[in-house]
Protein backbone atom coordinates (compact mmCIF):
# COMPACT_ATOMS: atom_id res chain seq x y z
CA UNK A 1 -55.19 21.32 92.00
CA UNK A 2 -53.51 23.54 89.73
CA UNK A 3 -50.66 21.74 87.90
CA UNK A 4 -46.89 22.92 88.18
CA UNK A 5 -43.27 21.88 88.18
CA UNK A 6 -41.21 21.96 91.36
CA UNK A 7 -37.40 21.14 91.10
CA UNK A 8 -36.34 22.48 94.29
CA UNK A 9 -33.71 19.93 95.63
CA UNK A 10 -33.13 18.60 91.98
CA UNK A 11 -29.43 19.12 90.34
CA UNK A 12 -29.17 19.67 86.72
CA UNK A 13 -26.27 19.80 84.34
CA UNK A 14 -26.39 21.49 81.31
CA UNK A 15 -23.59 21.14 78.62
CA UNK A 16 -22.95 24.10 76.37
CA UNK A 17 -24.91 26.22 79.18
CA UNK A 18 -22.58 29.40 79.44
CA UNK A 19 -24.11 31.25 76.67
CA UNK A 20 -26.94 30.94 74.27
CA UNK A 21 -29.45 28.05 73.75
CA UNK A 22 -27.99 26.04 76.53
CA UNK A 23 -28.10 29.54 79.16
CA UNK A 24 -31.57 29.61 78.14
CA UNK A 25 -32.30 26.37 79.47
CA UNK A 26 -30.38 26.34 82.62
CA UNK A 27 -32.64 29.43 83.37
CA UNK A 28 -35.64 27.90 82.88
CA UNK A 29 -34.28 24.60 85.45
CA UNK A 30 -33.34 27.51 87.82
CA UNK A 31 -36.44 29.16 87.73
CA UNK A 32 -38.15 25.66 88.46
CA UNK A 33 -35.81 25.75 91.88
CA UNK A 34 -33.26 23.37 90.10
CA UNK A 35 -29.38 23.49 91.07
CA UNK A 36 -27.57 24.68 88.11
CA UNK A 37 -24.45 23.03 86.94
CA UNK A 38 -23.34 24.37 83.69
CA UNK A 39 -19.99 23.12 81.72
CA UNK A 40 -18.59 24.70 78.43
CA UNK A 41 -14.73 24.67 77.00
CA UNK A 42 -14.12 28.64 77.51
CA UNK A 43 -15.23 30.75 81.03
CA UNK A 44 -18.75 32.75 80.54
CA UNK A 45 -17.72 35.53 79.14
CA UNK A 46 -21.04 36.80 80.85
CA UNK A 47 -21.22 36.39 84.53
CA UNK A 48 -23.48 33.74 85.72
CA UNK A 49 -26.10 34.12 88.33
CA UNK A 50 -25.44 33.68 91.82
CA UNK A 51 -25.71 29.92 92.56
CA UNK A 52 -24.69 28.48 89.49
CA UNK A 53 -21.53 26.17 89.16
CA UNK A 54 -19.26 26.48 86.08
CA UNK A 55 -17.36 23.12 85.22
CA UNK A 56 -14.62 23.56 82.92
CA UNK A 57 -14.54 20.97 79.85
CA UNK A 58 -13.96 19.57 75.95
CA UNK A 59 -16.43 16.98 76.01
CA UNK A 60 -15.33 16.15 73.13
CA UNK A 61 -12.76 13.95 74.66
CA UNK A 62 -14.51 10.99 76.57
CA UNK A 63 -12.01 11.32 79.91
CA UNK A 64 -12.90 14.93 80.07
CA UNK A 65 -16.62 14.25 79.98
CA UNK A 66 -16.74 11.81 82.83
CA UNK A 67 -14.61 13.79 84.69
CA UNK A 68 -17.07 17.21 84.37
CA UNK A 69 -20.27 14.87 85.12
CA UNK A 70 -17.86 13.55 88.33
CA UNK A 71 -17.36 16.93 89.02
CA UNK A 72 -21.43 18.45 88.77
CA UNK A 73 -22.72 15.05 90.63
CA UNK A 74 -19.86 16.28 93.21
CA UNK A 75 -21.37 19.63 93.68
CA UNK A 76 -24.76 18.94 94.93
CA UNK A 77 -24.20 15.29 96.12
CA UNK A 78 -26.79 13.79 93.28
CA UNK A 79 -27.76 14.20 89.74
CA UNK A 80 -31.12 14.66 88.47
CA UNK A 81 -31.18 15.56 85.12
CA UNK A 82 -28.49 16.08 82.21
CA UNK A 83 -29.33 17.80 79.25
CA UNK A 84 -26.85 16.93 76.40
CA UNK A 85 -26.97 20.64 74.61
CA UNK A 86 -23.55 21.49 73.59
CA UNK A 87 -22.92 20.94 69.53
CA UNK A 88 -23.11 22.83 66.91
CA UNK A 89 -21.05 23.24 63.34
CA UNK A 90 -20.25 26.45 61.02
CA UNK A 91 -20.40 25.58 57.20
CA UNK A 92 -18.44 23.96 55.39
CA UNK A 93 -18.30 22.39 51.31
CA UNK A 94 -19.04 18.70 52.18
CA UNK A 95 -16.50 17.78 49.15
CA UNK A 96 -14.15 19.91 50.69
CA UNK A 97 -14.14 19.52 54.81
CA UNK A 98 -10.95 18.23 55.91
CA UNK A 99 -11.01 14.80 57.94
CA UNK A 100 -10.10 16.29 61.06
CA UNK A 101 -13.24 19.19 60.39
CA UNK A 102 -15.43 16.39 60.21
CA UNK A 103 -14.27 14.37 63.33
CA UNK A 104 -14.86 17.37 65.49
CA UNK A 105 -17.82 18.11 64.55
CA UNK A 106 -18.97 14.51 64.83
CA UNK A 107 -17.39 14.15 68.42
CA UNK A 108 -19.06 17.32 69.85
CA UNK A 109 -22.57 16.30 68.95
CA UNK A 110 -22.76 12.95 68.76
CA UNK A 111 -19.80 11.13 70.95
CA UNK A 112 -20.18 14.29 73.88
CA UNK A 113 -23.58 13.54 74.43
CA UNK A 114 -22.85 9.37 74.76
CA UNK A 115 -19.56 9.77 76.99
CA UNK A 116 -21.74 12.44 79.47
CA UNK A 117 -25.01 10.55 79.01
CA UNK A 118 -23.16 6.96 79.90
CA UNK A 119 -21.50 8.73 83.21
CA UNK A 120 -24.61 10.49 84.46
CA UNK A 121 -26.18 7.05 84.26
CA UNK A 122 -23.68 5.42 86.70
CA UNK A 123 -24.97 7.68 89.10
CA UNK A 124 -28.75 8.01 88.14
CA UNK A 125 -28.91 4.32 88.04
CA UNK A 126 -28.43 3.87 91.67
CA UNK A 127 -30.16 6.90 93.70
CA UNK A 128 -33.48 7.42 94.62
CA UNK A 129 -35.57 8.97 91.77
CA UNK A 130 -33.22 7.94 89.05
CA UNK A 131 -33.04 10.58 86.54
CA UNK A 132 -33.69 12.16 82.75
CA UNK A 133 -31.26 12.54 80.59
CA UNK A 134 -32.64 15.20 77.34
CA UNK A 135 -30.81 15.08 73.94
CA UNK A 136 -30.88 18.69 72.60
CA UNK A 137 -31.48 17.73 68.58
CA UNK A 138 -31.86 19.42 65.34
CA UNK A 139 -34.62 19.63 62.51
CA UNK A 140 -31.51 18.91 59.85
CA UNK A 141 -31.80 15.70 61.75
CA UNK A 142 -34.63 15.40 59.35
CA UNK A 143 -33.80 16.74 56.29
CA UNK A 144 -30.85 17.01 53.68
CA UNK A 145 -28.00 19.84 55.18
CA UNK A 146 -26.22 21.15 52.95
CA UNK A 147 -22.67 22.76 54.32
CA UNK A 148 -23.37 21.08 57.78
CA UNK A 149 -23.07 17.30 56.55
CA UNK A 150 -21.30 16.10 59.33
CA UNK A 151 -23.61 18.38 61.76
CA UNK A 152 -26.68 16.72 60.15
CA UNK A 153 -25.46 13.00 59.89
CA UNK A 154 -24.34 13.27 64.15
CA UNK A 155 -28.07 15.00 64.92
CA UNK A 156 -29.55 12.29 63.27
CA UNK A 157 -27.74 9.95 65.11
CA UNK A 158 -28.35 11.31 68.64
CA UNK A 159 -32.04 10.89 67.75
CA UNK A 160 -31.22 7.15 67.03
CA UNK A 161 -28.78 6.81 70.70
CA UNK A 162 -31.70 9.01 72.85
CA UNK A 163 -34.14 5.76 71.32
CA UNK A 164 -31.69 3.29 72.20
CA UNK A 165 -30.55 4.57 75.64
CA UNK A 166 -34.37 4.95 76.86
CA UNK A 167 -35.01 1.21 76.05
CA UNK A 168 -31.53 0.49 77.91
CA UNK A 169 -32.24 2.09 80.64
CA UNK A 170 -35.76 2.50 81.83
CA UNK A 171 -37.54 2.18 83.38
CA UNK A 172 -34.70 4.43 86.33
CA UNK A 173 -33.46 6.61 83.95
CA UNK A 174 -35.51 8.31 81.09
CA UNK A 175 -33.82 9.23 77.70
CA UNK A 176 -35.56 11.84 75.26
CA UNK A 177 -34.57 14.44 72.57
CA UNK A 178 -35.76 17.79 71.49
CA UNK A 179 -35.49 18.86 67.84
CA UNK A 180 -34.89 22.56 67.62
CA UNK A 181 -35.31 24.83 64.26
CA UNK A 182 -34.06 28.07 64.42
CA UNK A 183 -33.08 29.37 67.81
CA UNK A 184 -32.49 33.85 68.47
CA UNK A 185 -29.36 33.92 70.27
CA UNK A 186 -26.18 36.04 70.84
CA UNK A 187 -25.53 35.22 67.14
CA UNK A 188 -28.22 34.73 65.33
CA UNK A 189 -27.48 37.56 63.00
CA UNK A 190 -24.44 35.61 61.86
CA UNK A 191 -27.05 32.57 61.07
CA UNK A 192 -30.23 34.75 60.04
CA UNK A 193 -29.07 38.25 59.32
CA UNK A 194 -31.10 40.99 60.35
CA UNK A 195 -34.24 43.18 59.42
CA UNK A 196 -35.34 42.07 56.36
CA UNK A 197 -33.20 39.23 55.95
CA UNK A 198 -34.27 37.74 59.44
CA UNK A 199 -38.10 38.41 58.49
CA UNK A 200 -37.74 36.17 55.76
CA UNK A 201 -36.41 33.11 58.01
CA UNK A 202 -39.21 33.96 59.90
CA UNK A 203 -41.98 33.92 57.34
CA UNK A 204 -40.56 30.47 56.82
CA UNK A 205 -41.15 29.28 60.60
CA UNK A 206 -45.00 27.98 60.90
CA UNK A 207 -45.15 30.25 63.93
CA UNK A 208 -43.84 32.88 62.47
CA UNK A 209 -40.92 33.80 64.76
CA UNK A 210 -37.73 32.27 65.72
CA UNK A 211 -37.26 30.55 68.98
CA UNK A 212 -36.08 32.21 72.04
CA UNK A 213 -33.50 30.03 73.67
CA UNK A 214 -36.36 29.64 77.07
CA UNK A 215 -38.87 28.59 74.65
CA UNK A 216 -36.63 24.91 74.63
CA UNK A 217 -35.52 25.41 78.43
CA UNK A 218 -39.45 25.10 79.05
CA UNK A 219 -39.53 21.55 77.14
CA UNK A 220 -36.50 20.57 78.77
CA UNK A 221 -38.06 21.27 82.39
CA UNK A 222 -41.53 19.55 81.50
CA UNK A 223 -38.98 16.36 80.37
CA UNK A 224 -37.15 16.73 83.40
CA UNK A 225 -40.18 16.68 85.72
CA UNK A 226 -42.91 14.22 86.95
CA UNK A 227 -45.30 15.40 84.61
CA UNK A 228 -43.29 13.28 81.82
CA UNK A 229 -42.49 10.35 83.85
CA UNK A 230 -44.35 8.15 81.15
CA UNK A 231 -42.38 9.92 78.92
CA UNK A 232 -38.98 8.20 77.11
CA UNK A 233 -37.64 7.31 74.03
CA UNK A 234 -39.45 10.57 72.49
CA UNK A 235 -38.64 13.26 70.23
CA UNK A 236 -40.35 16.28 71.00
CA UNK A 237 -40.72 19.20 67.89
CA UNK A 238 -39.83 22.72 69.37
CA UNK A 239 -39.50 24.22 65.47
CA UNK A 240 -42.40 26.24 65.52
CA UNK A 241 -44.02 23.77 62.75
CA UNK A 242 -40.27 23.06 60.71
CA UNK A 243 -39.24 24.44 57.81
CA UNK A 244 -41.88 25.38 55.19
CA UNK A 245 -41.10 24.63 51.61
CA UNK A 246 -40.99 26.89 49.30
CA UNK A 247 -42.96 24.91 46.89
CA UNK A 248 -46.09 25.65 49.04
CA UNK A 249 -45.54 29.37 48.51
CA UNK A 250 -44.80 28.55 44.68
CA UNK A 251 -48.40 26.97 44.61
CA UNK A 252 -46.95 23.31 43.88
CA UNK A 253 -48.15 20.11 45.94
């Protein structure tokens, strides 16, 4: 029997899913027959497809992230699957970033992701099924990140919550991370440039392209489904093979 993932009469929310990365993932659960809930601080400024839900929210405050997982388990009567995607950080001189930068910054992708990931579990915990909860990471994570210190130091420690949240709370509700590299969205030519500029980030990438914001909506669907119910406490790569240093192209070690 030919293998496939069915999430017809599943409910998803996806943080941070109005618009780039995150629209690319609710996609890819909608495609799968998952209902789309999708939450964000600002209305799409793109329409979004009949069927989805739009929950107003700045998750960065821990009342107001309850009360938009309240409001997405309302919709559909259940919760399947939450995945924690909405972060992010423009540059900044680490010796210069003002307190109150770095706070933010901290709060939207490290704190958000607890304060939704602890209320989707009050309600995972106790219906049939339990659920998945997926930690949308970073590849600075894992290396130094210079002008996103704040960025680098919260990705690193939603990789360490995602490990302690599986052991928590398995074996109902399943807790797992992605680690993204570069990602082609709406603004990626503010990140990578363009033409030649952009071919150059590319030649770095393994794969030899950036991804497409699907290309992580497909290994959030596979975490969501049965086929990774053995599956928590994991970090999955979707960076095209990371960063390549340049001391490979310079012919050192």
């Amino acid at each position: 029997m030919a293998l496939e993932i069915d999430l017809t009469g599943k409910a998803v929310l996806v943080t941070g899913g109005t618009k780039g990365v995150g629209r690319g993932i609710a996609q890819r659960f909608a495609d799968a027959g998952a209902s789309v809930v999708v939450c964000a601080r600002r209305e799409p400024e793109v329409a979004l497809p009949d069927g989805w839900t739009f929950v107003p929210a700045d998750l960065r405050d821990g009342e107001a992230a309850w009360a938009a997982v309240d409001a997405a388990h309302g919709v559909h009567g259940r919760l399947d699957c939450v995945v924690n995607n909405a972060g992010g950080s423009p540059p900044a001189d680490s010796a210069e970033a003002s307190p109150r930068f770095s706070e933010r910054i901290v709060a939207l992708n490290l704190l958000a992701p607890m304060f939704v990931a602890q209320r989707a579990y009050h309600y995972m915990k106790d219906q049939p099924g339990g659920g998945s909860i997926v930690n949308v990471g970073s590849i600075v994570a894992q290396r130094p990140s210079p002008t996103t210190a704040a960025y680098g130091a919260a990705k690193a420690g939603l990789k360490q919550l995602t490990q302690t949240l599986a052991m928590e709370w398995a074996p109902v509700v399943r807790v797992n991370s992605i680690t993204c590299g570069y990602i082609l969205t709406e603004q990626a030519e503010l990140f990578y440039g363009d033409g030649d500029t952009r071919a150059q980030v590319e030649a770095l990438i393994p794969l030899g392209r950036l991804a497409m914001p699907t290309d992580i909506g497909d290994v959030a669907v596979w975490l969501a489904s049965d086929l990774a119910s053995y599956v928590t406490g994991a970090d999955v790569a979707a960076h095209g093979g990371g960063d390549r240093p340049q001391v490979v192209d310079e012919g050192g070690a």
